[in-house]
PDB file of N, CA and C in Angstrom:
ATOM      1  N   UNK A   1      47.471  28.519 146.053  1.00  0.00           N
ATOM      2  CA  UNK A   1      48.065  27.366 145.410  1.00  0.00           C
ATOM      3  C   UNK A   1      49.201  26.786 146.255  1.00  0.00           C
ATOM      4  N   UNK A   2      50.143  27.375 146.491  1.00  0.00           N
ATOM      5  CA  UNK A   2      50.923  27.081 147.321  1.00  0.00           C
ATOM      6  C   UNK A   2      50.442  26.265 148.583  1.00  0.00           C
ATOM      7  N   UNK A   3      49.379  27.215 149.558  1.00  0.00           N
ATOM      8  CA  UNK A   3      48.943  26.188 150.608  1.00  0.00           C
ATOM      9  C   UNK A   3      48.111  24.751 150.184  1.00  0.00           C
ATOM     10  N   UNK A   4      47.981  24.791 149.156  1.00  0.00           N
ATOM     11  CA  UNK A   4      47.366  23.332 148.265  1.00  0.00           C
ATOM     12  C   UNK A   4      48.525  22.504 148.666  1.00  0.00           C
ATOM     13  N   UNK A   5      49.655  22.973 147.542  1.00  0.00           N
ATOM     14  CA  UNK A   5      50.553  22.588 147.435  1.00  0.00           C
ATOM     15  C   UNK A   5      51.381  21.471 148.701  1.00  0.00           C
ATOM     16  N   UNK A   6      51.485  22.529 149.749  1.00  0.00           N
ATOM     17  CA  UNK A   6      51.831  22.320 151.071  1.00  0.00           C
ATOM     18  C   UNK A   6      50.782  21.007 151.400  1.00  0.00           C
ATOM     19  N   UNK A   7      49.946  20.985 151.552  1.00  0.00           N
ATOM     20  CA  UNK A   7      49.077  19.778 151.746  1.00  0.00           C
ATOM     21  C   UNK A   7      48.702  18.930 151.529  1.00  0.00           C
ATOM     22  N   UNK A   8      49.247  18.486 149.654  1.00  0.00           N
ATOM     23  CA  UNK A   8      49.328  17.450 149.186  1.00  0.00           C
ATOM     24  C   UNK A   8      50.381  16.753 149.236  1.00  0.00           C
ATOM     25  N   UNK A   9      51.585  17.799 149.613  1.00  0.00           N
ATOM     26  CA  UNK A   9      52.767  17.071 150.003  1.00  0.00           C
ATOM     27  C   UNK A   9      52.797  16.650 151.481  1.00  0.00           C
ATOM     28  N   UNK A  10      52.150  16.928 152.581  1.00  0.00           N
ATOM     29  CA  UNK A  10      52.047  16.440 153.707  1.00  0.00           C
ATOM     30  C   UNK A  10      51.621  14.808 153.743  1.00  0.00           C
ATOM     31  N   UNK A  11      50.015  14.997 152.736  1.00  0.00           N
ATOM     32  CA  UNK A  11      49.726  13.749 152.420  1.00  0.00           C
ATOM     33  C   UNK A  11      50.554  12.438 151.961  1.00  0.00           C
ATOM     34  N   UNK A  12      51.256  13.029 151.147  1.00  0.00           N
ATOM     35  CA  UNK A  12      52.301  11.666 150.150  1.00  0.00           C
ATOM     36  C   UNK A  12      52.752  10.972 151.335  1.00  0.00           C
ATOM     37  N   UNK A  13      52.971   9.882 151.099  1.00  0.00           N
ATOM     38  CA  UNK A  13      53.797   8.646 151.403  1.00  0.00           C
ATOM     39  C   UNK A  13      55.128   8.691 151.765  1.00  0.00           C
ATOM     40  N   UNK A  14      56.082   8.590 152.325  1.00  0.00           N
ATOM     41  CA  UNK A  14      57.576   8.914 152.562  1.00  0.00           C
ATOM     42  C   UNK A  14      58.140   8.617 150.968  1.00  0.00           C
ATOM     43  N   UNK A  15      58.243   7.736 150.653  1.00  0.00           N
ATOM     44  CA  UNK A  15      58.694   6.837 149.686  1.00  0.00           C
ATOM     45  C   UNK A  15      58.096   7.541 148.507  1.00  0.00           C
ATOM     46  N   UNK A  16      57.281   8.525 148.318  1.00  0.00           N
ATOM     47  CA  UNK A  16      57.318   9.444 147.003  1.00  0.00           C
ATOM     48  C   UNK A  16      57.567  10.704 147.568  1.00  0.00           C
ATOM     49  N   UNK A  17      58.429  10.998 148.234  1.00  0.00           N
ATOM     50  CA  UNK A  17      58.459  11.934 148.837  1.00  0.00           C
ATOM     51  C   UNK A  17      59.998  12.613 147.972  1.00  0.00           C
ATOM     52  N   UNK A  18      61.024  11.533 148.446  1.00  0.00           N
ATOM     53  CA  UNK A  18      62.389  11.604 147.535  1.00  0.00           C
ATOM     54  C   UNK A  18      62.295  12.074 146.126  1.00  0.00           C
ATOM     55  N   UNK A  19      61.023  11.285 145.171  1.00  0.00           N
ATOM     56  CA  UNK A  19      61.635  11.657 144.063  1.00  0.00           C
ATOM     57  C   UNK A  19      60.844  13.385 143.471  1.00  0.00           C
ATOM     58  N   UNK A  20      60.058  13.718 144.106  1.00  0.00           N
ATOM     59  CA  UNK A  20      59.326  14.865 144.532  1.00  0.00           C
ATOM     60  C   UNK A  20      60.227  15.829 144.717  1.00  0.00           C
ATOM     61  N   UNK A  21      60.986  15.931 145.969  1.00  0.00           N
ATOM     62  CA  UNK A  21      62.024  16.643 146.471  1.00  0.00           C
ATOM     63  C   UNK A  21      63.057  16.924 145.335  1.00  0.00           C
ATOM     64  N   UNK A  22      63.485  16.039 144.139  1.00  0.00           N
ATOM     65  CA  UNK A  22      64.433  15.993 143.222  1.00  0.00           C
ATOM     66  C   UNK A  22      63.794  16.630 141.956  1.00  0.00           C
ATOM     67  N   UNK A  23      62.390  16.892 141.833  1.00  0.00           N
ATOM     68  CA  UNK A  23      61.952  17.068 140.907  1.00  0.00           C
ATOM     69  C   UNK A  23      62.088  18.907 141.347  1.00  0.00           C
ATOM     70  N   UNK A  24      61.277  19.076 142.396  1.00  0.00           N
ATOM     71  CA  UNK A  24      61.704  20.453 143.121  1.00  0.00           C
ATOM     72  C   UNK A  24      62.949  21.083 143.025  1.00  0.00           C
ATOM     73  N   UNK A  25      63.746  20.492 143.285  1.00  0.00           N
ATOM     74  CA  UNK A  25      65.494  21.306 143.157  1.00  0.00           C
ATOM     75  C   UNK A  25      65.563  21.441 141.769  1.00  0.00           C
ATOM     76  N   UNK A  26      65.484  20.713 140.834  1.00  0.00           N
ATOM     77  CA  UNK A  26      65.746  20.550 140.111  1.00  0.00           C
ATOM     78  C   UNK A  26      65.184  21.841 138.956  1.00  0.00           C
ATOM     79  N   UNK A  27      64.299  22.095 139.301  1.00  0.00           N
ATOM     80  CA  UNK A  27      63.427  23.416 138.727  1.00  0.00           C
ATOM     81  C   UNK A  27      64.085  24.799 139.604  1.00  0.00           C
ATOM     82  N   UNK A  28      64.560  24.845 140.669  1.00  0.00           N
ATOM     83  CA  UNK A  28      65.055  25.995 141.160  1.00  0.00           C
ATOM     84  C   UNK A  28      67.141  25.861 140.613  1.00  0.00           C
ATOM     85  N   UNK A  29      67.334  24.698 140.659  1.00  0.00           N
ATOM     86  CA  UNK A  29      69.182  24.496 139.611  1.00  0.00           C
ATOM     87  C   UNK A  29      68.573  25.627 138.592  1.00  0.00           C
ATOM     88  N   UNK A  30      70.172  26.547 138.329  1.00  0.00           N
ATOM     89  CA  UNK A  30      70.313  27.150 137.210  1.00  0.00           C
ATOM     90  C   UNK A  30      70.572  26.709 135.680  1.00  0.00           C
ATOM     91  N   UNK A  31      70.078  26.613 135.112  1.00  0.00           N
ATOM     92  CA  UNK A  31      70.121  26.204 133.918  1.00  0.00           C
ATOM     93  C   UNK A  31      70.607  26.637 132.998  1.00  0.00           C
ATOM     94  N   UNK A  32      71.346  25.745 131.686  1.00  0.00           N
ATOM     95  CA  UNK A  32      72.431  26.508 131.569  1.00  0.00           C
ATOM     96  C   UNK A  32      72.083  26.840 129.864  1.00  0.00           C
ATOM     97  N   UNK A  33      72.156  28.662 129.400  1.00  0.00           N
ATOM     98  CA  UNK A  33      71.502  29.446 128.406  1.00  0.00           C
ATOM     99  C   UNK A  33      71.426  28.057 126.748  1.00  0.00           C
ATOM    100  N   UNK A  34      70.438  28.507 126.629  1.00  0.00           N
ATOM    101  CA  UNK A  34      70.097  28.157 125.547  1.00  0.00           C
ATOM    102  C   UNK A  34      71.087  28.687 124.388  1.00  0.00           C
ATOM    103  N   UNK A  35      71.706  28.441 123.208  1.00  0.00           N
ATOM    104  CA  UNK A  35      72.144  28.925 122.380  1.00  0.00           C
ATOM    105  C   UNK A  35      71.823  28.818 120.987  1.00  0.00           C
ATOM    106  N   UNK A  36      71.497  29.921 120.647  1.00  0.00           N
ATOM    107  CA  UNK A  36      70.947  29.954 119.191  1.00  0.00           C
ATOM    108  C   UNK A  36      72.431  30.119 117.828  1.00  0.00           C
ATOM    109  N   UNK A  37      72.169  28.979 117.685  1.00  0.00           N
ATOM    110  CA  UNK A  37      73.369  28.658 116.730  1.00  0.00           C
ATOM    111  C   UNK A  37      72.660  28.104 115.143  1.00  0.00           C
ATOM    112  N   UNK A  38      72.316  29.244 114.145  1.00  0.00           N
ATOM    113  CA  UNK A  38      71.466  29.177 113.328  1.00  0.00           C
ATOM    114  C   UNK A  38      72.400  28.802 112.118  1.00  0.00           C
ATOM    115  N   UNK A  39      74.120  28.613 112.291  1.00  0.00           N
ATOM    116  CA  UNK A  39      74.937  28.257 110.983  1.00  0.00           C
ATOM    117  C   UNK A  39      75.448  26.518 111.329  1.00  0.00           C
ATOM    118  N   UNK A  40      75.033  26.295 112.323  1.00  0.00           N
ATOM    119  CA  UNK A  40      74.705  24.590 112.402  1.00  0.00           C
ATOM    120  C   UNK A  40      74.367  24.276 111.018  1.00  0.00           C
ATOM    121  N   UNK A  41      74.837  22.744 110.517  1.00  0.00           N
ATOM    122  CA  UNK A  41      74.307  22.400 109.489  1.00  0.00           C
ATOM    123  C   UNK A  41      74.381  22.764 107.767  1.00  0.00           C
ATOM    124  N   UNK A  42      75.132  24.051 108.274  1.00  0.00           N
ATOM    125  CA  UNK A  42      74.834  24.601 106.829  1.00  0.00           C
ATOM    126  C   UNK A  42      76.095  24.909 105.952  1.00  0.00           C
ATOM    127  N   UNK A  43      77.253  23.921 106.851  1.00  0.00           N
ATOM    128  CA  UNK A  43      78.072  23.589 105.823  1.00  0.00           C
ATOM    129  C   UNK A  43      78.266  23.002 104.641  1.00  0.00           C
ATOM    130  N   UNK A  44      78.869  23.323 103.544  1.00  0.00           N
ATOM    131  CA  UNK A  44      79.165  22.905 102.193  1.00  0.00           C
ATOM    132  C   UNK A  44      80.721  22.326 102.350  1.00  0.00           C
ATOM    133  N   UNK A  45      80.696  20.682 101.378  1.00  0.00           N
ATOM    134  CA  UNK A  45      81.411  20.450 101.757  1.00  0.00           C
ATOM    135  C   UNK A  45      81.648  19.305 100.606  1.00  0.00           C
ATOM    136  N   UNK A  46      82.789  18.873 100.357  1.00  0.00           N
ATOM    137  CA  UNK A  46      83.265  17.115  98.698  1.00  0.00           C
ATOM    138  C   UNK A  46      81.762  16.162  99.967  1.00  0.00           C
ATOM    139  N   UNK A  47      81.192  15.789  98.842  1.00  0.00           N
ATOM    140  CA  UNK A  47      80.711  14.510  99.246  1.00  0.00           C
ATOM    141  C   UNK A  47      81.166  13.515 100.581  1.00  0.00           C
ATOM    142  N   UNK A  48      82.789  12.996 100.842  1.00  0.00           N
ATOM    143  CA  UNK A  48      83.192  12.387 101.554  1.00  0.00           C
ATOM    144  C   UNK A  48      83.995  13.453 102.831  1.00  0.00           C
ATOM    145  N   UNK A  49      83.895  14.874 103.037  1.00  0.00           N
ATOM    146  CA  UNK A  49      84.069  15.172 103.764  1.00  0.00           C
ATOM    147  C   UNK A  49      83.635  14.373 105.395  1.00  0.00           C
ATOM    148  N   UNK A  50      82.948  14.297 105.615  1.00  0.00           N
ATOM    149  CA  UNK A  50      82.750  13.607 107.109  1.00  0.00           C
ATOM    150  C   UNK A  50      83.356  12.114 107.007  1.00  0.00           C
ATOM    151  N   UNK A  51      83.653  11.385 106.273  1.00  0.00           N
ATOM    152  CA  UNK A  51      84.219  10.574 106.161  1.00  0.00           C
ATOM    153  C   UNK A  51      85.543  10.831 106.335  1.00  0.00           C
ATOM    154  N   UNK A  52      86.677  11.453 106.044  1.00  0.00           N
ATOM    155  CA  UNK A  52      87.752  12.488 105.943  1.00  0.00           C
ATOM    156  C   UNK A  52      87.844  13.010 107.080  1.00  0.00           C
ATOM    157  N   UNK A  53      86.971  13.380 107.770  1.00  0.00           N
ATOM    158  CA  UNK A  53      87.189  14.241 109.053  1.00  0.00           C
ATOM    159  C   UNK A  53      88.006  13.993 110.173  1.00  0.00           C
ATOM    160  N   UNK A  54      88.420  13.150 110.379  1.00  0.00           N
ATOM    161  CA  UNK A  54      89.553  12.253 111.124  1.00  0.00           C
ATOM    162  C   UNK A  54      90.793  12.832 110.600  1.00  0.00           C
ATOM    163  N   UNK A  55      90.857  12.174 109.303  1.00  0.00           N
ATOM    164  CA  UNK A  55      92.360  12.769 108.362  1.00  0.00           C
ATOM    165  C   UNK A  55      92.415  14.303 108.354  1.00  0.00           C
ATOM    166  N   UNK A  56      91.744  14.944 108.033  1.00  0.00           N
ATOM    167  CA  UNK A  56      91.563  16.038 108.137  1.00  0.00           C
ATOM    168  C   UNK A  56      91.809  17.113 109.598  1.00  0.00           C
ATOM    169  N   UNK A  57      91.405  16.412 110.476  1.00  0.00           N
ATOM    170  CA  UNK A  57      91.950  16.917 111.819  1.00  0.00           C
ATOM    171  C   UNK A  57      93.069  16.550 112.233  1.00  0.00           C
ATOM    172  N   UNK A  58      93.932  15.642 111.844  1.00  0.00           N
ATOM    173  CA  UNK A  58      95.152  14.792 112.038  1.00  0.00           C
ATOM    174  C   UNK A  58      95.927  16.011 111.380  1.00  0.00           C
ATOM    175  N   UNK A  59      95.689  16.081 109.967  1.00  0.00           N
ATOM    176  CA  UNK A  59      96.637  16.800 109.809  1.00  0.00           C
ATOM    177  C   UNK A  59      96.636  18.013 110.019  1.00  0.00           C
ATOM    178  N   UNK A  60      95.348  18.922 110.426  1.00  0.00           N
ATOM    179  CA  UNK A  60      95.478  20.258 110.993  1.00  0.00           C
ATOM    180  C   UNK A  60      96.653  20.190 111.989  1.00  0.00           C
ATOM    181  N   UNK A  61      96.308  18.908 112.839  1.00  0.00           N
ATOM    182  CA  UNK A  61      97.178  19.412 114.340  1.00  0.00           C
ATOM    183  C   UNK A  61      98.318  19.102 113.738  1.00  0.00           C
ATOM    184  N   UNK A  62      98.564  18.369 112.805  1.00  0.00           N
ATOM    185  CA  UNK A  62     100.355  18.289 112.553  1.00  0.00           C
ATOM    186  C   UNK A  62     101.132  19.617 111.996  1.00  0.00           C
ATOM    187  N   UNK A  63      99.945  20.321 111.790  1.00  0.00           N
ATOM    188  CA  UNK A  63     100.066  21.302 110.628  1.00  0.00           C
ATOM    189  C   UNK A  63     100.514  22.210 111.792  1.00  0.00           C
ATOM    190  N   UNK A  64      99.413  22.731 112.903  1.00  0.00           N
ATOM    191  CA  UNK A  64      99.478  23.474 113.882  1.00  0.00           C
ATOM    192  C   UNK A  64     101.395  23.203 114.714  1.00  0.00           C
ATOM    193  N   UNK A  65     102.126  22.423 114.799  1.00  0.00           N
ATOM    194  CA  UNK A  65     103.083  21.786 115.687  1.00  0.00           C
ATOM    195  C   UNK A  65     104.130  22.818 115.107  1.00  0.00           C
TER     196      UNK A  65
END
């Protein structure tokens, strides 16, 4: 597969060559862990909480000072 590989890329065109090359690195870049975060979402909360959430962080940090 590989020597396939090697030979269809000889073939290409210069000009698809670039975005080829980017697609390649791009699969060997480390990627960064997946996280399983299963309490997403599953807050309880007044009706207008997210509405509030502004005020609500305002005054944590005043609270925090």
């Amino acid at each position: 597969m590989r020597e396939e590989l090697h030979h269809l890329v000889d073939q290409l065109p210069e000009e698809k060559v670039a975005p080829l090359l980017r697609l390649d690195r791009g699969q060997l870049e480390e990627r960064p862990v997946d996280r399983d975060l299963p309490f997403i979402g599953l807050l309880e909360a007044e009706p207008d909480f997210a509405e509030r959430s502004e005020e609500i962080l305002r005054a944590e940090d005043n609270h925090s000072l």
